[in-house]
C-alpha atoms as a PDB file:
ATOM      1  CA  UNK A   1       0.000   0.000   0.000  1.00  0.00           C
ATOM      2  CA  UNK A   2       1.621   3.157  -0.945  1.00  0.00           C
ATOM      3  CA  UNK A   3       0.276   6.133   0.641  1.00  0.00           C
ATOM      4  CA  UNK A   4       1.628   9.710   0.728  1.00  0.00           C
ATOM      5  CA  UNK A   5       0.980  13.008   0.612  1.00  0.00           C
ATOM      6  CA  UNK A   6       0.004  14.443  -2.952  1.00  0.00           C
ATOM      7  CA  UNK A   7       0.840  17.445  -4.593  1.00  0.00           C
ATOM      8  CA  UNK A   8      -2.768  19.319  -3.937  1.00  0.00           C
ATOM      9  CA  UNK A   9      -2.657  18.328  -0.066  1.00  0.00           C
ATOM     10  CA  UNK A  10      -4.678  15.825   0.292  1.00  0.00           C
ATOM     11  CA  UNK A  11      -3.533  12.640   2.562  1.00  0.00           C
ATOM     12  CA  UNK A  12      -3.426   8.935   1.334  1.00  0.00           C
ATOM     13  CA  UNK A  13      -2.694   9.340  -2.836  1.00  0.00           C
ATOM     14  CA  UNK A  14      -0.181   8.187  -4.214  1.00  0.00           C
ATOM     15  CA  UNK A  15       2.491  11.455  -5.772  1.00  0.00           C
ATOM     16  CA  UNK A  16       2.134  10.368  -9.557  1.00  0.00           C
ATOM     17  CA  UNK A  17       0.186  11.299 -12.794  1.00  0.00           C
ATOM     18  CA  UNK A  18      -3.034   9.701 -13.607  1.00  0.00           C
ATOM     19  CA  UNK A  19      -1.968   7.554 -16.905  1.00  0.00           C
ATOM     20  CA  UNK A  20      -2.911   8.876 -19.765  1.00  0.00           C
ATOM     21  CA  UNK A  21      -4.012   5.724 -20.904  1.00  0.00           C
ATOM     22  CA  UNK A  22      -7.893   6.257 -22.555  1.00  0.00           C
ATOM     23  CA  UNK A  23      -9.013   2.551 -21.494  1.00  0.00           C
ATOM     24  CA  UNK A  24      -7.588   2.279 -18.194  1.00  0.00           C
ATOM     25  CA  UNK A  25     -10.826   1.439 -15.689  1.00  0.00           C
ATOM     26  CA  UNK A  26     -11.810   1.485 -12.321  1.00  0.00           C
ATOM     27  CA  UNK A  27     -14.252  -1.529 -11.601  1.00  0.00           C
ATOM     28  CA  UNK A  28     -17.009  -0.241  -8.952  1.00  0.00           C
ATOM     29  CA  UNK A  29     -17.681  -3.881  -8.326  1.00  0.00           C
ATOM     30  CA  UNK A  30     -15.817  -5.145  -5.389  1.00  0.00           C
ATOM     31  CA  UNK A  31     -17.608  -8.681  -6.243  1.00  0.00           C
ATOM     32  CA  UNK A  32     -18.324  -8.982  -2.658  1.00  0.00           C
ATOM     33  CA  UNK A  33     -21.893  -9.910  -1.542  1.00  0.00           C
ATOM     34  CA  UNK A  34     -23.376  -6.029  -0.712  1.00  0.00           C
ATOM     35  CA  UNK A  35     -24.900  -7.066   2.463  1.00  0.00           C
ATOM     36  CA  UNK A  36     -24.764 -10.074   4.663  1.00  0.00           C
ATOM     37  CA  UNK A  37     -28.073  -9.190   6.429  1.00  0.00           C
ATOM     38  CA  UNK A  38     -31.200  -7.929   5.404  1.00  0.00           C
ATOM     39  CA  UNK A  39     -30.566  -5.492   8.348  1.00  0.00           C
ATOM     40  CA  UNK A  40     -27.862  -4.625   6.448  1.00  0.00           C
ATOM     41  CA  UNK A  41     -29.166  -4.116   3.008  1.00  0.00           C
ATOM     42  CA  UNK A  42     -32.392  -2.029   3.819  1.00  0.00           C
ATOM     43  CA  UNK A  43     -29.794   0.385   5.778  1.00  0.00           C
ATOM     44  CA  UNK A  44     -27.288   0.637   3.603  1.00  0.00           C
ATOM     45  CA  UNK A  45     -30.532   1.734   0.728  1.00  0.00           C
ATOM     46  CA  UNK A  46     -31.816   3.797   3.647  1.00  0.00           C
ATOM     47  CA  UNK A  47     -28.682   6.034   3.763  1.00  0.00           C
ATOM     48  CA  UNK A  48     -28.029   6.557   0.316  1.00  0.00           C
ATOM     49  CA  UNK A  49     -31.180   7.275  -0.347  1.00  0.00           C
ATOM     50  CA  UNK A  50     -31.405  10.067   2.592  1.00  0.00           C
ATOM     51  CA  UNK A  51     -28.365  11.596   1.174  1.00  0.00           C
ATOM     52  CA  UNK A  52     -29.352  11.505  -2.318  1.00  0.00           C
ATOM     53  CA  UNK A  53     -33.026  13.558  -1.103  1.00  0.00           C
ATOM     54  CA  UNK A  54     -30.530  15.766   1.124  1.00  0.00           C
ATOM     55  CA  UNK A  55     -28.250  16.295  -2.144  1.00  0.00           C
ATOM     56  CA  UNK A  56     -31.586  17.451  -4.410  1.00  0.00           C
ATOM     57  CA  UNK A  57     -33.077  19.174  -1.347  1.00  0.00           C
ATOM     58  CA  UNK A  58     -29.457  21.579  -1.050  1.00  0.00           C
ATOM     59  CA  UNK A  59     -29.677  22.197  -4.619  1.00  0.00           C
ATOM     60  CA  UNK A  60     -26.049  20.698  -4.555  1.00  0.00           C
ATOM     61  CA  UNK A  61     -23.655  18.125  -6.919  1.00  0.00           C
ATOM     62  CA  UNK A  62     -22.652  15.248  -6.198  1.00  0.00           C
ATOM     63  CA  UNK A  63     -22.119  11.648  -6.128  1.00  0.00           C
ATOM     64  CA  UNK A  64     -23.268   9.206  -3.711  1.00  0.00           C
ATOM     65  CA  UNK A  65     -23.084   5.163  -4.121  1.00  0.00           C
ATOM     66  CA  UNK A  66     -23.575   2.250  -2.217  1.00  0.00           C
ATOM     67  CA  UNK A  67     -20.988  -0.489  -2.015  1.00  0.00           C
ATOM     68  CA  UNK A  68     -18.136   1.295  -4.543  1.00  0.00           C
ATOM     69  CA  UNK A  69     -14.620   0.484  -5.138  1.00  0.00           C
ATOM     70  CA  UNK A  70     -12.783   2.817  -3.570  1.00  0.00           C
ATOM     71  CA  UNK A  71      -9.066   2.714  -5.143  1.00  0.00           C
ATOM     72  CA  UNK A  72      -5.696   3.742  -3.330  1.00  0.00           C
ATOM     73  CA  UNK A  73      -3.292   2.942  -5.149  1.00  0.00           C
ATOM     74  CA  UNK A  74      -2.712   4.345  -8.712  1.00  0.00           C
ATOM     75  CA  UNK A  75      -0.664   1.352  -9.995  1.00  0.00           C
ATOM     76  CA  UNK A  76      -2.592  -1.343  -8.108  1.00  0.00           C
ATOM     77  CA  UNK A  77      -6.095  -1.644  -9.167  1.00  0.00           C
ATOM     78  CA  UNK A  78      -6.501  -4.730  -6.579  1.00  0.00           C
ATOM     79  CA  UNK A  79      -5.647  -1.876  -3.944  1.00  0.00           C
ATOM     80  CA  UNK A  80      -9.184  -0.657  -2.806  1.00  0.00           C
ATOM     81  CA  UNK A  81     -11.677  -0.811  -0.250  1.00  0.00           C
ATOM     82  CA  UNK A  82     -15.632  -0.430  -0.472  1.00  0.00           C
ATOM     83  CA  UNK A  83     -17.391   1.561   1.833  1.00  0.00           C
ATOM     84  CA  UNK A  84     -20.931   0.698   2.063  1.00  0.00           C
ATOM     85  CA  UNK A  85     -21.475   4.182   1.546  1.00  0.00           C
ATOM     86  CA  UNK A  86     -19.766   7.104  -0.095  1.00  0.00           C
ATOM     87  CA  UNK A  87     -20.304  10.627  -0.859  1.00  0.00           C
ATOM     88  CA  UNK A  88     -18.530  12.728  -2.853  1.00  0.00           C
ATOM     89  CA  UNK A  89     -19.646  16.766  -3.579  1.00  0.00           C
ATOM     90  CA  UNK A  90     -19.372  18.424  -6.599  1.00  0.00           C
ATOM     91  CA  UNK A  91     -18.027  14.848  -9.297  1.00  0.00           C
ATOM     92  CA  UNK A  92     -19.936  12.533 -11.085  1.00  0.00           C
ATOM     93  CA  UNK A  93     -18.908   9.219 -11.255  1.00  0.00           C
ATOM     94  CA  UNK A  94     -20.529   6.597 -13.410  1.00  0.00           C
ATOM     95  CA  UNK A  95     -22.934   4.362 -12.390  1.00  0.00           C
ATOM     96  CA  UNK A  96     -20.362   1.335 -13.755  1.00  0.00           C
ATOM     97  CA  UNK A  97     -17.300   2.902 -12.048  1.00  0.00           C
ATOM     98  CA  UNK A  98     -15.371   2.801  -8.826  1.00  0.00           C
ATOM     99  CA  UNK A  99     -13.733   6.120  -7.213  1.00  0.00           C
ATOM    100  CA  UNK A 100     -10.592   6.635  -7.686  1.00  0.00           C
ATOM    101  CA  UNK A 101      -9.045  10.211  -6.191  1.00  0.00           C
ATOM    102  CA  UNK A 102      -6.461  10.987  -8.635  1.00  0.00           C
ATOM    103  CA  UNK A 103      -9.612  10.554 -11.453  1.00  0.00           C
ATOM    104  CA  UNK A 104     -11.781  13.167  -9.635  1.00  0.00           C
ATOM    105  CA  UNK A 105      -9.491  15.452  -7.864  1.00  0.00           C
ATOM    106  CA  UNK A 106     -10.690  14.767  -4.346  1.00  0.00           C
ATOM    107  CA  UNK A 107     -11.075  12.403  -1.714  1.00  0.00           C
ATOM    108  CA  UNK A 108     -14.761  11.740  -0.869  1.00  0.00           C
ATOM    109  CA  UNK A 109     -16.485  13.716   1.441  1.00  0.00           C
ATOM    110  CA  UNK A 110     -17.787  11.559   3.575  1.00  0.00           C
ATOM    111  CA  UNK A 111     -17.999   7.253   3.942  1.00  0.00           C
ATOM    112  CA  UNK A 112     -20.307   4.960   6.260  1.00  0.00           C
ATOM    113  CA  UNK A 113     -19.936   1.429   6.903  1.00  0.00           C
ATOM    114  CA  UNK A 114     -22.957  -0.959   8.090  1.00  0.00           C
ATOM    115  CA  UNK A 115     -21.995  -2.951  10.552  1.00  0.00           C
ATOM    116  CA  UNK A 116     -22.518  -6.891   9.707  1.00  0.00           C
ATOM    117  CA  UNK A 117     -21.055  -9.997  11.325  1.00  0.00           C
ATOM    118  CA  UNK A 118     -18.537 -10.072   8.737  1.00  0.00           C
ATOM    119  CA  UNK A 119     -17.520  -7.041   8.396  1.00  0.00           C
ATOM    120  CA  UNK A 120     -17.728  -4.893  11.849  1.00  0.00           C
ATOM    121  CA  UNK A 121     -14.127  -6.342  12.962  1.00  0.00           C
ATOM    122  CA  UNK A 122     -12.315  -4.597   9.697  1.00  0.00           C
ATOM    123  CA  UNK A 123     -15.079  -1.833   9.746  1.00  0.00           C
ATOM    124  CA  UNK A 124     -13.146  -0.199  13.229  1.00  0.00           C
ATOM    125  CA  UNK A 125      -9.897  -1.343  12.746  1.00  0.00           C
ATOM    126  CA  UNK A 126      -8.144  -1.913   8.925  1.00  0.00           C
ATOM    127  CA  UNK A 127     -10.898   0.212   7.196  1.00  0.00           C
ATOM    128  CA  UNK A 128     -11.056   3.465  10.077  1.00  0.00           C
ATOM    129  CA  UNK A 129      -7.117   3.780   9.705  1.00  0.00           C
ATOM    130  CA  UNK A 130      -7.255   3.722   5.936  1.00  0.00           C
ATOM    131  CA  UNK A 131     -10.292   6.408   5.536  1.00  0.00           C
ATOM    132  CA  UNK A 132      -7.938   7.998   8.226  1.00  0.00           C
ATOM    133  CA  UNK A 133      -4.963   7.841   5.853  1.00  0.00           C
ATOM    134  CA  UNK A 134      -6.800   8.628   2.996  1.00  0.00           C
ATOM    135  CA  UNK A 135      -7.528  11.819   4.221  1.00  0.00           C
ATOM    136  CA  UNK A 136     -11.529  11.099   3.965  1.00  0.00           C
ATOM    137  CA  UNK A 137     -13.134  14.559   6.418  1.00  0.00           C
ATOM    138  CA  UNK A 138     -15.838  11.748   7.966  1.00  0.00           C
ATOM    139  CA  UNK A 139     -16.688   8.189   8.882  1.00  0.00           C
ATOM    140  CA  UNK A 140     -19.603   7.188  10.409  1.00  0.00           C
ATOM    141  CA  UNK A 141     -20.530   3.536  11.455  1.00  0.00           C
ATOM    142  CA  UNK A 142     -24.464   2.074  12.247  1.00  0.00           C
ATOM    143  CA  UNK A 143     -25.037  -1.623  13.601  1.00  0.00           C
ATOM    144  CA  UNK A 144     -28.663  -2.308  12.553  1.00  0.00           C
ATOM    145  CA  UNK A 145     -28.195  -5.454  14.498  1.00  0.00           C
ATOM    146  CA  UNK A 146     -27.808  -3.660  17.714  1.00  0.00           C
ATOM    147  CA  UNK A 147     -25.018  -6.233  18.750  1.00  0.00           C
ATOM    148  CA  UNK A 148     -21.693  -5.538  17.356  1.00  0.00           C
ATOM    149  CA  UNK A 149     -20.915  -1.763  18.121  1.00  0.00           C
ATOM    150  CA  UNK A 150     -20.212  -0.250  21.603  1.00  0.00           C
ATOM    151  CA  UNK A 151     -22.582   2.060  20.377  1.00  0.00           C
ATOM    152  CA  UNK A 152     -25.219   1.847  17.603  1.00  0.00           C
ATOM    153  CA  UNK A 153     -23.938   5.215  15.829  1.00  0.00           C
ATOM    154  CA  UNK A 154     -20.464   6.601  15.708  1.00  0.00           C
ATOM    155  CA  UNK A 155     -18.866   8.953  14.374  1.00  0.00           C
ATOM    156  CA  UNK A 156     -15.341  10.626  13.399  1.00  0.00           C
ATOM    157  CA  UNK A 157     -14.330  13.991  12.034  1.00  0.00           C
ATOM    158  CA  UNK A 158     -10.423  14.115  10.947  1.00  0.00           C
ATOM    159  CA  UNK A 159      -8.505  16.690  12.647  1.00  0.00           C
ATOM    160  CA  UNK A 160      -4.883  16.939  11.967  1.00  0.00           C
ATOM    161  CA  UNK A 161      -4.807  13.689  10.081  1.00  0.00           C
ATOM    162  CA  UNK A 162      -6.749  11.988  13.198  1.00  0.00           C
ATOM    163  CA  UNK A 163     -10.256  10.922  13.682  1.00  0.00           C
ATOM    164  CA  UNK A 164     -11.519  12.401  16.306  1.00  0.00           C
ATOM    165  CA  UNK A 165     -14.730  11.190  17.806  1.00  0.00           C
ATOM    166  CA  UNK A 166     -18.243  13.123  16.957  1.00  0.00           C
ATOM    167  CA  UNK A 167     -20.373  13.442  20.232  1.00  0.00           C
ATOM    168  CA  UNK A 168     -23.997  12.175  20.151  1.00  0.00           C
ATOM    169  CA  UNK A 169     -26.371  13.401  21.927  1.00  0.00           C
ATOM    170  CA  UNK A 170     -30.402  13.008  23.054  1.00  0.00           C
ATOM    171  CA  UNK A 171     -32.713  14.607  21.221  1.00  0.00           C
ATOM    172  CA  UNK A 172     -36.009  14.315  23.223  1.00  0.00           C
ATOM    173  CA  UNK A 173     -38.385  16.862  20.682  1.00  0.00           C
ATOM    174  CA  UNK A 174     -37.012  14.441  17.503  1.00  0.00           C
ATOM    175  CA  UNK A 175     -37.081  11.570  19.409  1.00  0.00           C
ATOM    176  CA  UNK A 176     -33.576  10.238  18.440  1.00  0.00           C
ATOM    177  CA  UNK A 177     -29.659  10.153  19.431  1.00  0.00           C
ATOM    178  CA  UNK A 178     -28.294  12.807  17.154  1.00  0.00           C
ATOM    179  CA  UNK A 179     -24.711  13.332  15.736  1.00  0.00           C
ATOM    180  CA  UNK A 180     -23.712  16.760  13.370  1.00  0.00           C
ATOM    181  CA  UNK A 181     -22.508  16.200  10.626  1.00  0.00           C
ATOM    182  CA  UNK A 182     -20.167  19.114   9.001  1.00  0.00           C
ATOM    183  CA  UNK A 183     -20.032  17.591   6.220  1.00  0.00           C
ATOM    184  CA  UNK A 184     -23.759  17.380   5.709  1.00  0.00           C
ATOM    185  CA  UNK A 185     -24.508  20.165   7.811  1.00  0.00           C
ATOM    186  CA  UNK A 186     -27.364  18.497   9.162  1.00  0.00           C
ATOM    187  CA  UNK A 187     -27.827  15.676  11.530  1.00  0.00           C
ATOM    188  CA  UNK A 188     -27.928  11.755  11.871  1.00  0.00           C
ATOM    189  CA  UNK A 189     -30.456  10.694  14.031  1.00  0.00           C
ATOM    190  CA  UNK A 190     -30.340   7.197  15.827  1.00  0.00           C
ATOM    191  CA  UNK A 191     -34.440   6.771  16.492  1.00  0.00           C
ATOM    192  CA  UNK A 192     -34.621   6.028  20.258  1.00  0.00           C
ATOM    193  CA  UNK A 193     -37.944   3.712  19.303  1.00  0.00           C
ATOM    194  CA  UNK A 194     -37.199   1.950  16.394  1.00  0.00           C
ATOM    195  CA  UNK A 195     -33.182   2.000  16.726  1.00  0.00           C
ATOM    196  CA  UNK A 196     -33.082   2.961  12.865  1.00  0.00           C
ATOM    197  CA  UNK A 197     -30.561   5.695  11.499  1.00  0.00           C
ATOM    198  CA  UNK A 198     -32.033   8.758  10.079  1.00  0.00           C
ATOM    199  CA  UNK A 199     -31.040  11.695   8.161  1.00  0.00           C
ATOM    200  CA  UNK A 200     -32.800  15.302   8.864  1.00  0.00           C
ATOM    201  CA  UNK A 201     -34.299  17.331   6.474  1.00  0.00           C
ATOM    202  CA  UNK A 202     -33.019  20.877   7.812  1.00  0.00           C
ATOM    203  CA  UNK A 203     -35.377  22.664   5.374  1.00  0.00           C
ATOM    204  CA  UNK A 204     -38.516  20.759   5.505  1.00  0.00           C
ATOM    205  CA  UNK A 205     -37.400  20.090   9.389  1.00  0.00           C
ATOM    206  CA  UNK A 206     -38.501  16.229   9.242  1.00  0.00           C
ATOM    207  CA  UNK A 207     -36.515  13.094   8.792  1.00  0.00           C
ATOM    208  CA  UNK A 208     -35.709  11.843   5.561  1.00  0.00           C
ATOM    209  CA  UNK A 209     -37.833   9.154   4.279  1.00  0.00           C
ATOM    210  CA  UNK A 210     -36.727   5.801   4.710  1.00  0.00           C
ATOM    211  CA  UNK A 211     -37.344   4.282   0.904  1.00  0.00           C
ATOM    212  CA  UNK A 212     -40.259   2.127   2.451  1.00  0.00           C
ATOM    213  CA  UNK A 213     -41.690   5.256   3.287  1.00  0.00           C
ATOM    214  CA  UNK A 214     -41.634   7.018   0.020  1.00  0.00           C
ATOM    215  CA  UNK A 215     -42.770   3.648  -1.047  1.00  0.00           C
ATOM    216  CA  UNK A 216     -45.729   4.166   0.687  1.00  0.00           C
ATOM    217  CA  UNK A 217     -46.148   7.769   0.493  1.00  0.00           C
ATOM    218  CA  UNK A 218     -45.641   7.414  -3.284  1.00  0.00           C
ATOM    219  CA  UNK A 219     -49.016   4.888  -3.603  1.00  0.00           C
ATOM    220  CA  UNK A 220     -50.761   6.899  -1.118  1.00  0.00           C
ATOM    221  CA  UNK A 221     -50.296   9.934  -3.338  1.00  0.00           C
ATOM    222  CA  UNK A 222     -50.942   7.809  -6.308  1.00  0.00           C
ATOM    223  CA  UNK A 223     -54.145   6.083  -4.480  1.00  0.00           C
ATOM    224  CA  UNK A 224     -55.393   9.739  -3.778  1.00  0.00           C
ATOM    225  CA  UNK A 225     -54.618  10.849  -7.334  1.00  0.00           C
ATOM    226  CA  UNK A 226     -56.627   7.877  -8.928  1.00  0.00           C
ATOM    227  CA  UNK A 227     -59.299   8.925  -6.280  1.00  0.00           C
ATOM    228  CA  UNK A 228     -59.450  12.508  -7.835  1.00  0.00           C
ATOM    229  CA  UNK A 229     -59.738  11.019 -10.902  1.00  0.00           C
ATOM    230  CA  UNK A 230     -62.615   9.032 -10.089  1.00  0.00           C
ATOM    231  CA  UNK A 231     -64.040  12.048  -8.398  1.00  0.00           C
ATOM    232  CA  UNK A 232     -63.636  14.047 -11.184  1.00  0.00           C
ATOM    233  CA  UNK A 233     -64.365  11.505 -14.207  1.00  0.00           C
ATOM    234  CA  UNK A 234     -67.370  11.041 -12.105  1.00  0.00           C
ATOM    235  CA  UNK A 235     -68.004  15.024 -11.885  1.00  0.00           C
ATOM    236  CA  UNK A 236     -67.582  15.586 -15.760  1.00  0.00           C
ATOM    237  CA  UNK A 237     -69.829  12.884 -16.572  1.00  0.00           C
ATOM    238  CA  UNK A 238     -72.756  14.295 -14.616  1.00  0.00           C
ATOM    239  CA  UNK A 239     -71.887  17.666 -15.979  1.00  0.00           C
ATOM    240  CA  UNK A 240     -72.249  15.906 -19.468  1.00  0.00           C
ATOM    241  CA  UNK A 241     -75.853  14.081 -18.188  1.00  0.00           C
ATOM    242  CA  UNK A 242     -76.981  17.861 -16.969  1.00  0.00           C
ATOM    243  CA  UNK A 243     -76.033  19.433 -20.564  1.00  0.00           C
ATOM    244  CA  UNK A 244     -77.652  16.630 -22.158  1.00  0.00           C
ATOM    245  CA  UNK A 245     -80.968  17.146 -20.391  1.00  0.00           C
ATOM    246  CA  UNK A 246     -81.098  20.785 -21.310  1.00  0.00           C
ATOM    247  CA  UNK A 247     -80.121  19.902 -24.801  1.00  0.00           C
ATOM    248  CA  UNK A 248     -83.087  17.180 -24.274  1.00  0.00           C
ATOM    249  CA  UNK A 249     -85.374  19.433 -22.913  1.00  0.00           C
ATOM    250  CA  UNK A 250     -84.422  22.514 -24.979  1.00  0.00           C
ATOM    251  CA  UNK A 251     -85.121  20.680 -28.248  1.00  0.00           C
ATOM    252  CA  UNK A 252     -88.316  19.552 -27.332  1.00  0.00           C
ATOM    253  CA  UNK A 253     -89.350  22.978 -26.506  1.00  0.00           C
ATOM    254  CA  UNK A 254     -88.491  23.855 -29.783  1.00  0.00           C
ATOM    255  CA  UNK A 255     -90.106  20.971 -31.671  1.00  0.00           C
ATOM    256  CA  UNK A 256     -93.513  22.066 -29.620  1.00  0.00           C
ATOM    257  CA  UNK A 257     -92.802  25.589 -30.884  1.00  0.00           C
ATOM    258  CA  UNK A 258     -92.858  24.280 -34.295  1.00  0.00           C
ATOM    259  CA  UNK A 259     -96.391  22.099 -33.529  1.00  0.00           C
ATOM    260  CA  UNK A 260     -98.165  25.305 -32.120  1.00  0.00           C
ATOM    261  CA  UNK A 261     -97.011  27.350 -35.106  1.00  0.00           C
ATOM    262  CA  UNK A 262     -98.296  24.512 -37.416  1.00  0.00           C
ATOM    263  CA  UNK A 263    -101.468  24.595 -35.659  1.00  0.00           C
ATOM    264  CA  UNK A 264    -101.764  28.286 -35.665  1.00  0.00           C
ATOM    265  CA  UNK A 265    -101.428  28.618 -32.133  1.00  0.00           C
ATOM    266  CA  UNK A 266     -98.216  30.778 -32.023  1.00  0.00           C
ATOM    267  CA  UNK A 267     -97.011  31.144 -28.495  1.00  0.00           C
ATOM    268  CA  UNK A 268     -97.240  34.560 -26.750  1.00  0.00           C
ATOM    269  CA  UNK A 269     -94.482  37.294 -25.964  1.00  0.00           C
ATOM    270  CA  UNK A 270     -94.454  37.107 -22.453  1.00  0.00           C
ATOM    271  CA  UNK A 271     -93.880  40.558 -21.989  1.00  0.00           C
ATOM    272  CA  UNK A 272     -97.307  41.345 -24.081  1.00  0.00           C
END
């Protein structure tokens, strides 16, 4: 593993040129299962999807993936780890590709690993000290499981090349144990109910939806819609019955007009 300081400041990149090579790739495929736990899975979704909303919310670019390559090593493209989460401000990255620094100019911005039977050991040891190394400004770790952290939600911001630990606190009106994130500028919330990490929406001031949630919100709001469909499907086609009555009923007045004036019984003015 060769990790120095580069030329633009940034810790854990190795001091070379990118290659100039057009086909050179970086796989975002770590061919590693992407959760061992169902636990796992639905919070791994959970968080990107929070910080994808909390992305489109701030009006702000940016990257964010679950489960992607994350390289280290310019001349070693077995050299990476995979956060289960990364985010990355103001680069796009290809659905298809892995991160590499020296490609995009930056380190990401923030990465979160989901603790798993598997994986928790490496999680706070090998993984922590090479996000630390690499220079990455925050790590965060959840255990969905509720068994293999000393606490469900942690937290690091680097400081001097050091992660330093983020201090979570209760939040009784929200209901959860919150952490700040700079990074975010916003906070993760551990719910003290339902032990499940959320993300807050600092403008709407909610949580994030979880994407079960906006599962559900989505066919509520698409329930309701067909309902005001049928309401007003229902509306138009009595306004059509109503307009065909006085068509109805207009006609026939005028077809008696006719009779009376072919039986020389014009009708009167009213106003005579």
């Amino acid at each position: 593993m060769a990790l120095t300081r580069d030329r633009n400041g940034w810790d854990g990149v190795v001091l070379r040129d990118p290659p100039q090579e057009p086909g050179i790739r970086y796989p975002s495929d770590d061919d590693e299962p992407m959760a061992d736990t169902e636990l796992q899975y639905y919070a791994i979704t959970d968080a990107v999807f929070a910080l994808k909303m909390h992305l489109r919310q701030l009006g702000r670019a940016g990257t964010v993936r679950g489960n992607c390559a994350l390289y280290y090593d310019l001349d070693n493209l077995t050299a990476y780890v995979a956060p289960d989460v990364l985010l990355a401000y103001e680069v796009a990255v290809p659905g298809e590709e892995g991160y590499a620094p020296w490609v995009y100019g930056k380190v990401p911005d923030l990465v979160m690993e989901m603790a798993s039977p598997s994986t928790h050991p490496q999680d706070s040891s090998l993984k922590w000290e090479r996000y630390a190394a690499l220079g990455i400004p925050e790590y965060w770790q959840y255990d969905p499981h509720h068994q293999y952290l000393t606490e469900d939600l942690l937290g690091w911001q680097l400081l001097d090349g050091t992660y330093v630990p983020i201090p979570l606190q209760p939040d009784s009106p929200r209901g959860a144990l919150i952490g700040r994130s700079s990074v975010l500028d916003t906070d993760w919330g551990l719910d003290t109910t339902t032990g499940i990490l959320r993300l807050w929406n600092p403008v709407q001031r909610r949580w994030y939806l979880t994407v079960q949630e906006a599962g559900t919100a989505h066919e509520r709001e698409a329930t309701r819609a067909d309902q005001e469909a049928t309401r007003a499907n229902r509306e138009a086609a009595r306004a059509d019955q109503e307009a065909a009555r006085v068509r109805e009923a207009e006609a026939e007045i005028a077809r008696l007009q006719v009779l009376l004036h072919r039986q020389g019984h014009a009708p009167k003015d009213p106003l005579d």
